[in-house]
C-alpha atoms as a PDB file:
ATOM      1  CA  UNK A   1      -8.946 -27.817  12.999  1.00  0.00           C
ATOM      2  CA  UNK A   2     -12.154 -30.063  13.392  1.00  0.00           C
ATOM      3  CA  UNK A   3     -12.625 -33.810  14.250  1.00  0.00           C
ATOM      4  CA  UNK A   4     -14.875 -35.260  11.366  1.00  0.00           C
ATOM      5  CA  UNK A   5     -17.710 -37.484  12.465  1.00  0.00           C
ATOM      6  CA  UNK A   6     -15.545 -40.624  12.352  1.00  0.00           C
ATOM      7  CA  UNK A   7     -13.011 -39.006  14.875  1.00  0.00           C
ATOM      8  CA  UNK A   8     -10.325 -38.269  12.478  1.00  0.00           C
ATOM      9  CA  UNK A   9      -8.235 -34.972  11.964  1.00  0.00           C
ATOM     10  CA  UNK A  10      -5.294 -34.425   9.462  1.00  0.00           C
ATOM     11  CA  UNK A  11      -1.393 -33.330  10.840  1.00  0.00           C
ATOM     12  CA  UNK A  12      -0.386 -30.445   9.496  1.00  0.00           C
ATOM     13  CA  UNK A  13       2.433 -31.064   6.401  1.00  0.00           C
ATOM     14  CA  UNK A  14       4.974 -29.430   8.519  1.00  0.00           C
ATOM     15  CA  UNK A  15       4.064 -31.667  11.613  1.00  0.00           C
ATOM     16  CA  UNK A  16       4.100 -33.892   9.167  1.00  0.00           C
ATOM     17  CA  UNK A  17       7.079 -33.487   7.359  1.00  0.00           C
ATOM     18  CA  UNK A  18       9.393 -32.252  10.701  1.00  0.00           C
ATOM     19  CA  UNK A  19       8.730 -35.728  12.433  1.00  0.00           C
ATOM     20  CA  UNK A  20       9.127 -37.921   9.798  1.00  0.00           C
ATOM     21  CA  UNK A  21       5.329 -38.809   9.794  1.00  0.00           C
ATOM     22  CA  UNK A  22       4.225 -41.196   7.023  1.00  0.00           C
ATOM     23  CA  UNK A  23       1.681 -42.800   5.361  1.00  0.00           C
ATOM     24  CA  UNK A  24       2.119 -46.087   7.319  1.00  0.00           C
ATOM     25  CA  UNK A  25       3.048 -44.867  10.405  1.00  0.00           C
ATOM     26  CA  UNK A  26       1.624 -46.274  13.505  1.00  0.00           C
ATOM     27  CA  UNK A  27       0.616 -43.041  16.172  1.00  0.00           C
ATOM     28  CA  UNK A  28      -0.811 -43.104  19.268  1.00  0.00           C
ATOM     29  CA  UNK A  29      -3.074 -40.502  21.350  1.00  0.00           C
ATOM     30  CA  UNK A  30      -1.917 -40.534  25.127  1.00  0.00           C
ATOM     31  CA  UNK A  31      -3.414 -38.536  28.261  1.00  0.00           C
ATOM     32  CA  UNK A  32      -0.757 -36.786  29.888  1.00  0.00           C
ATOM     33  CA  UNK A  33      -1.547 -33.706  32.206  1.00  0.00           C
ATOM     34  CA  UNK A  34      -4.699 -33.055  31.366  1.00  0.00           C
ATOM     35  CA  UNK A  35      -3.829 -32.857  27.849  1.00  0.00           C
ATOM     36  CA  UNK A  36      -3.463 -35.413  24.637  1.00  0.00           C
ATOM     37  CA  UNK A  37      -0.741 -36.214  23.001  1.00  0.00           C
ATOM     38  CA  UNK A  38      -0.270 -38.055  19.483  1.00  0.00           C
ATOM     39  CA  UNK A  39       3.463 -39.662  18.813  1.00  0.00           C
ATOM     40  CA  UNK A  40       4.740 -42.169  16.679  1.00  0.00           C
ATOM     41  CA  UNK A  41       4.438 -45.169  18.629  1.00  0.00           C
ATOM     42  CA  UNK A  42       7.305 -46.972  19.171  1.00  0.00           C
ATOM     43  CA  UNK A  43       8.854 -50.423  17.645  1.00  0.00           C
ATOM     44  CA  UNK A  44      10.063 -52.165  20.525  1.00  0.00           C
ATOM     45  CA  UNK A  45      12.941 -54.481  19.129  1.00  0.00           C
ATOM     46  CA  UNK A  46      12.130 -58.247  19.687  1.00  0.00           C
ATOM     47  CA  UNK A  47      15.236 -60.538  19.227  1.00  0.00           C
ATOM     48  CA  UNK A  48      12.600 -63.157  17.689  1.00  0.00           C
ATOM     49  CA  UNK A  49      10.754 -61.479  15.774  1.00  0.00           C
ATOM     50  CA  UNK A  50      13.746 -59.406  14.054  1.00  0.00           C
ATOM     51  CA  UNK A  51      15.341 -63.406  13.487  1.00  0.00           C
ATOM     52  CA  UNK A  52      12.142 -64.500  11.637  1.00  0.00           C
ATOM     53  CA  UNK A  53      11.985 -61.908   9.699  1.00  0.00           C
ATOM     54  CA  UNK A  54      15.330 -62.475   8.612  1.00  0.00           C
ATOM     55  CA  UNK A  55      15.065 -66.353   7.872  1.00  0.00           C
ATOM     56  CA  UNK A  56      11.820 -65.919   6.230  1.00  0.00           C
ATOM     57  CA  UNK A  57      12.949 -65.405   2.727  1.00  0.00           C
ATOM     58  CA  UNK A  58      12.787 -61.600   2.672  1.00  0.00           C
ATOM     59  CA  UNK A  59      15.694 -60.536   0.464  1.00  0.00           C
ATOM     60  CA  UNK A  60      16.568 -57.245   0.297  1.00  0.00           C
ATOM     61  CA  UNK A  61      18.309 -56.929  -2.999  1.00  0.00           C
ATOM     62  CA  UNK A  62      21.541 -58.559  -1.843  1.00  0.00           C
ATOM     63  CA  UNK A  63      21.192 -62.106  -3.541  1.00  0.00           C
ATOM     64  CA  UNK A  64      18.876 -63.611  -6.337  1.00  0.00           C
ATOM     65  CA  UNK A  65      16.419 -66.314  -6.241  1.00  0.00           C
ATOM     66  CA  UNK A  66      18.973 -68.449  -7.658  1.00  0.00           C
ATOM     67  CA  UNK A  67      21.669 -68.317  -5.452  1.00  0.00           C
ATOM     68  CA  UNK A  68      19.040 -69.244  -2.652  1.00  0.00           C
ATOM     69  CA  UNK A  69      18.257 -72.356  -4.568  1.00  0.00           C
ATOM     70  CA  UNK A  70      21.793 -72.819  -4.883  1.00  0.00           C
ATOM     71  CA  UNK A  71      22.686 -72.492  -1.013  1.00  0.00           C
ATOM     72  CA  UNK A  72      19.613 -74.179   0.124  1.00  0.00           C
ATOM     73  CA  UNK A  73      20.532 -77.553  -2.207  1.00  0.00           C
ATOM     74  CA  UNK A  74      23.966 -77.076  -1.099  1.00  0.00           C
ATOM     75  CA  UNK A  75      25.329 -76.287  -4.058  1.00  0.00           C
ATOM     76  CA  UNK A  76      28.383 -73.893  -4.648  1.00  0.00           C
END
């Protein structure tokens, strides 16, 4: 396998495919022992962040548009 002039290279499907490696998913090269390393870098859970992304609107198919309307005017 060769880097390409802009420094990429493509994972092999069964890299790929064994650790769950996406289109999407954040990786990161690190030096370790004289060698380099690419993993999936990690989401570090942030109490804050996870809470605004909650109370932001983002519905995940559990109510309707409506029913927002309806709890935000206090309706029942």
């Amino acid at each position: 396998m060769k880097i390409t002039s802009k420094g990429q290279v493509t994972i092999p499907l069964p890299i790929r495919s064994e650790f769950g490696l996406k289109p999407g998913t954040d990786v990161e090269f690190v030096a370790e022992a004289g060698r380099v390393i690419l993993r999936a870098k990690r989401r570090r859970h942030d109490p804050v962040e996870a809470w605004l992304e909650e109370s932001t609107g983002v519905s995940r198919g559990r109510t309707t548009t409506a029913k927002i309307m309806k709890l935000t005017r206090g309706e029942d």
